[in-house]
C-alpha atoms as a PDB file:
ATOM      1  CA  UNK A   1     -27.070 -10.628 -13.551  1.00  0.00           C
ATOM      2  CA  UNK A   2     -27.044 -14.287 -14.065  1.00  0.00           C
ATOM      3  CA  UNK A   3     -25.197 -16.802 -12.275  1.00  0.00           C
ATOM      4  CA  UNK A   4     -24.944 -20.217 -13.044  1.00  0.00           C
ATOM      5  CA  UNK A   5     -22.958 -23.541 -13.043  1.00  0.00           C
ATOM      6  CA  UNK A   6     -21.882 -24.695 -16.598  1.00  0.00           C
ATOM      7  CA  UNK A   7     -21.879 -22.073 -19.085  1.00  0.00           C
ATOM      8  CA  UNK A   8     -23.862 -22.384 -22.421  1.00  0.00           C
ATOM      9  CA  UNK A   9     -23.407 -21.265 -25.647  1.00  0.00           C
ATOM     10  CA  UNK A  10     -25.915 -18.144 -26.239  1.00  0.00           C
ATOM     11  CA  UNK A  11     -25.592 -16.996 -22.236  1.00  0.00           C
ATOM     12  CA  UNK A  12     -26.462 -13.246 -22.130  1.00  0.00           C
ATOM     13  CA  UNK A  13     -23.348 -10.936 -22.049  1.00  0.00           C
ATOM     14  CA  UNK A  14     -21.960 -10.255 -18.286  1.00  0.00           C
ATOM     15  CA  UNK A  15     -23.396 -13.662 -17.086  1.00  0.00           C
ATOM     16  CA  UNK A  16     -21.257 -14.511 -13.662  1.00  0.00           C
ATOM     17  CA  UNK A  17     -20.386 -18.227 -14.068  1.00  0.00           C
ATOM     18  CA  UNK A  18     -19.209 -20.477 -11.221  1.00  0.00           C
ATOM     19  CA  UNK A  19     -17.903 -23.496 -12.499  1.00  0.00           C
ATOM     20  CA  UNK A  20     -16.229 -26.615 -10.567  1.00  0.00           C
ATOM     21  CA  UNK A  21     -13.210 -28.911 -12.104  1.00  0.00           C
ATOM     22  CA  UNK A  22     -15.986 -31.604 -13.187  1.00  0.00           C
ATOM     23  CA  UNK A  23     -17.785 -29.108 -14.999  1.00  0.00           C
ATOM     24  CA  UNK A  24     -14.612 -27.103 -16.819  1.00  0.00           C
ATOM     25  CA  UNK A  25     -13.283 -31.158 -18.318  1.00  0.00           C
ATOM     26  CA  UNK A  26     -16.774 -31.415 -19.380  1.00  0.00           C
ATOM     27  CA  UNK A  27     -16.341 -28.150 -21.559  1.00  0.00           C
ATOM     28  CA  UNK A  28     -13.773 -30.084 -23.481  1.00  0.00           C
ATOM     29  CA  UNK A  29     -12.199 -27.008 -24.903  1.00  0.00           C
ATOM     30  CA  UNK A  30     -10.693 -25.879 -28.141  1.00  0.00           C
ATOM     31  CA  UNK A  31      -7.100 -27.354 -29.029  1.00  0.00           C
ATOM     32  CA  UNK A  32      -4.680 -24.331 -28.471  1.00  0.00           C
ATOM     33  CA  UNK A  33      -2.953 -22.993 -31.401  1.00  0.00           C
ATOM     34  CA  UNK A  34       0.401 -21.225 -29.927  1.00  0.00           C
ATOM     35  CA  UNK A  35       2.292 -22.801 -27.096  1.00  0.00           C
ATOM     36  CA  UNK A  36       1.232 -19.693 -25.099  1.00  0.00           C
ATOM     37  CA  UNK A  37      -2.448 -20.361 -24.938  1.00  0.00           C
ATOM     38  CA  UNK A  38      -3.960 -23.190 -22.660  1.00  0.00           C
ATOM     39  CA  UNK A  39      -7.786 -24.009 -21.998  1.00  0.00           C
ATOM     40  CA  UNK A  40      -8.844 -24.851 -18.353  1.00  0.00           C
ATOM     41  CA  UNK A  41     -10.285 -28.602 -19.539  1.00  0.00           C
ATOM     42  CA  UNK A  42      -6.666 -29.018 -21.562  1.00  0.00           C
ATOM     43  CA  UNK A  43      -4.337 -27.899 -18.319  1.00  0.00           C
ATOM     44  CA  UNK A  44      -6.580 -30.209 -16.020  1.00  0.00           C
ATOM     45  CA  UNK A  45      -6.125 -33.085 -18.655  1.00  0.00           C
ATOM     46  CA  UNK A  46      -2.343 -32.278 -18.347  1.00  0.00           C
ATOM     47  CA  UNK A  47      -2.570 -32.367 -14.877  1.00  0.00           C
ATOM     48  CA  UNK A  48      -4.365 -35.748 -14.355  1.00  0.00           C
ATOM     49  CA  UNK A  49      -1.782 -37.408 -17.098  1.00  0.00           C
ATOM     50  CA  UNK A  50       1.151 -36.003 -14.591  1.00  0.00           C
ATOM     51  CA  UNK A  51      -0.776 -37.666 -11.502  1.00  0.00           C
ATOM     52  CA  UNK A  52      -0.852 -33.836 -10.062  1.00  0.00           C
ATOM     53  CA  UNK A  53      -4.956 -33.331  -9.930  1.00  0.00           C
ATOM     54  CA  UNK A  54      -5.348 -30.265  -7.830  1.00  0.00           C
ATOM     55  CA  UNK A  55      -8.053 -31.905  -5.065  1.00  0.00           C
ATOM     56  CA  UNK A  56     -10.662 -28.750  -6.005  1.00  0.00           C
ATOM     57  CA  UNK A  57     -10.936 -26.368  -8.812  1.00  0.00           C
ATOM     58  CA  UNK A  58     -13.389 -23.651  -9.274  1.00  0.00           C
ATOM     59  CA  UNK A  59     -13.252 -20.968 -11.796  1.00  0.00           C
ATOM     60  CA  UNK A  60     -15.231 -18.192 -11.762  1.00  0.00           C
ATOM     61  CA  UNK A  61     -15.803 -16.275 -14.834  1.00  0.00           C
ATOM     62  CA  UNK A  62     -18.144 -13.675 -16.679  1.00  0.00           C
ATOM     63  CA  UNK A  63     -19.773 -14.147 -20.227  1.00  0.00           C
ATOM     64  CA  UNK A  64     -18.450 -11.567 -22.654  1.00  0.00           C
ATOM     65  CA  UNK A  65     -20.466 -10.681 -25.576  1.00  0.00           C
ATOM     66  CA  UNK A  66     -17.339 -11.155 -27.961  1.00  0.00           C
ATOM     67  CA  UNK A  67     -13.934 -12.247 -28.289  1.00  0.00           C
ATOM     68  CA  UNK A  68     -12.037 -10.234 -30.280  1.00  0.00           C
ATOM     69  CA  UNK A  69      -8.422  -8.438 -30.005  1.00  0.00           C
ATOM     70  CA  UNK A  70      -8.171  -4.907 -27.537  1.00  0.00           C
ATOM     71  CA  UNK A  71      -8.082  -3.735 -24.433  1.00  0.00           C
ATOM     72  CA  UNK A  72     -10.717  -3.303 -22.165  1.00  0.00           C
ATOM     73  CA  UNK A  73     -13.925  -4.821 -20.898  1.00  0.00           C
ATOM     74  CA  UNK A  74     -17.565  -3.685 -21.988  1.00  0.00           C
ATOM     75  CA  UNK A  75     -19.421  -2.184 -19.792  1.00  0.00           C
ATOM     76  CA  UNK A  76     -21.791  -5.147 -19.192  1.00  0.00           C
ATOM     77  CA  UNK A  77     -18.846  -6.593 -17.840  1.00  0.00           C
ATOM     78  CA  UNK A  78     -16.800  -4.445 -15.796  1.00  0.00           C
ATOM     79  CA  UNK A  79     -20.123  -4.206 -14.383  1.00  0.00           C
ATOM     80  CA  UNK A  80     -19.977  -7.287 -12.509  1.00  0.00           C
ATOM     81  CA  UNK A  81     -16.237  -7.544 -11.729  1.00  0.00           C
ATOM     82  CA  UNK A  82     -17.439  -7.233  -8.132  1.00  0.00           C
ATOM     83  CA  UNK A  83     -20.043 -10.193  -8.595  1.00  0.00           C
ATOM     84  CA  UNK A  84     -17.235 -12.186  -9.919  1.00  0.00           C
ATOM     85  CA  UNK A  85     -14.387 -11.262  -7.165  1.00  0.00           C
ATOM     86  CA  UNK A  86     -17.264 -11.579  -4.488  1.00  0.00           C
ATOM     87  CA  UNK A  87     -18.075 -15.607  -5.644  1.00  0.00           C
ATOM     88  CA  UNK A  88     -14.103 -15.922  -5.639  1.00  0.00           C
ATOM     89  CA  UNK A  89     -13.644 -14.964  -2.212  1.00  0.00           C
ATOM     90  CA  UNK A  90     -16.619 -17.245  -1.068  1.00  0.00           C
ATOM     91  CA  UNK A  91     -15.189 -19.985  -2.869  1.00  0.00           C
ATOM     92  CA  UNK A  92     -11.865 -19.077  -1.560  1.00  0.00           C
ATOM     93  CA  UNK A  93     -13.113 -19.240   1.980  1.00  0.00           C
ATOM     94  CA  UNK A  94     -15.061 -22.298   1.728  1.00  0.00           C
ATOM     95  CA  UNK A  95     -12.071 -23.641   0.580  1.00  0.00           C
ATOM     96  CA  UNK A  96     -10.401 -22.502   3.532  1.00  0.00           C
ATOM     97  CA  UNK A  97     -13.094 -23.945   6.243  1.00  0.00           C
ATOM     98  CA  UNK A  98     -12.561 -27.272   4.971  1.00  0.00           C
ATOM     99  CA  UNK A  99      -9.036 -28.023   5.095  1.00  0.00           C
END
């Protein structure tokens, strides 16, 4: 298991990424294509041009080896669902001690 701050292209499969709101507008992000789809980086853009910046944003995320359309994860992955949820609920209660 790796976990890290700002993903990179080539990251091994299952990676746990823990990125902040600085980091994700850094990403830039593709353009979406439908009106259903919606990159982190584009919805904080959205955000800031509304005047409604959310005061912190962390995403937490894990690297897949492909994109592609189905259902399920790879094992790699579901493998470190619990990594994942466990950084979200320290982030969420960090969160919570400071406000």
């Amino acid at each position: 298991m790796q976990t890290s701050g700002l993903a990179e292209e080539g990251t091994a499969e299952s990676a746990v990424h823990v990125l902040d709101g600085a980091e994700l507008v850094s990403m830039g992000g593709r353009h979406a294509t439908t009106a259903h789809e919606g990159s982190a980086p584009q919805i904080l853009a959205a955000l800031g041009l509304l005047g409604e910046v959310p005061r912190q944003v962390t995403m937490v995320g894990i690297e897949p080896a492909e994109i592609k359309t189905g259902i399920g994860l790879s094992a790699a992955v579901e493998a470190n669902v619990g990594v994942a949820a466990s950084f979200a609920r320290m982030t969420i209660a960090q969160i919570l001690s400071t406000t």
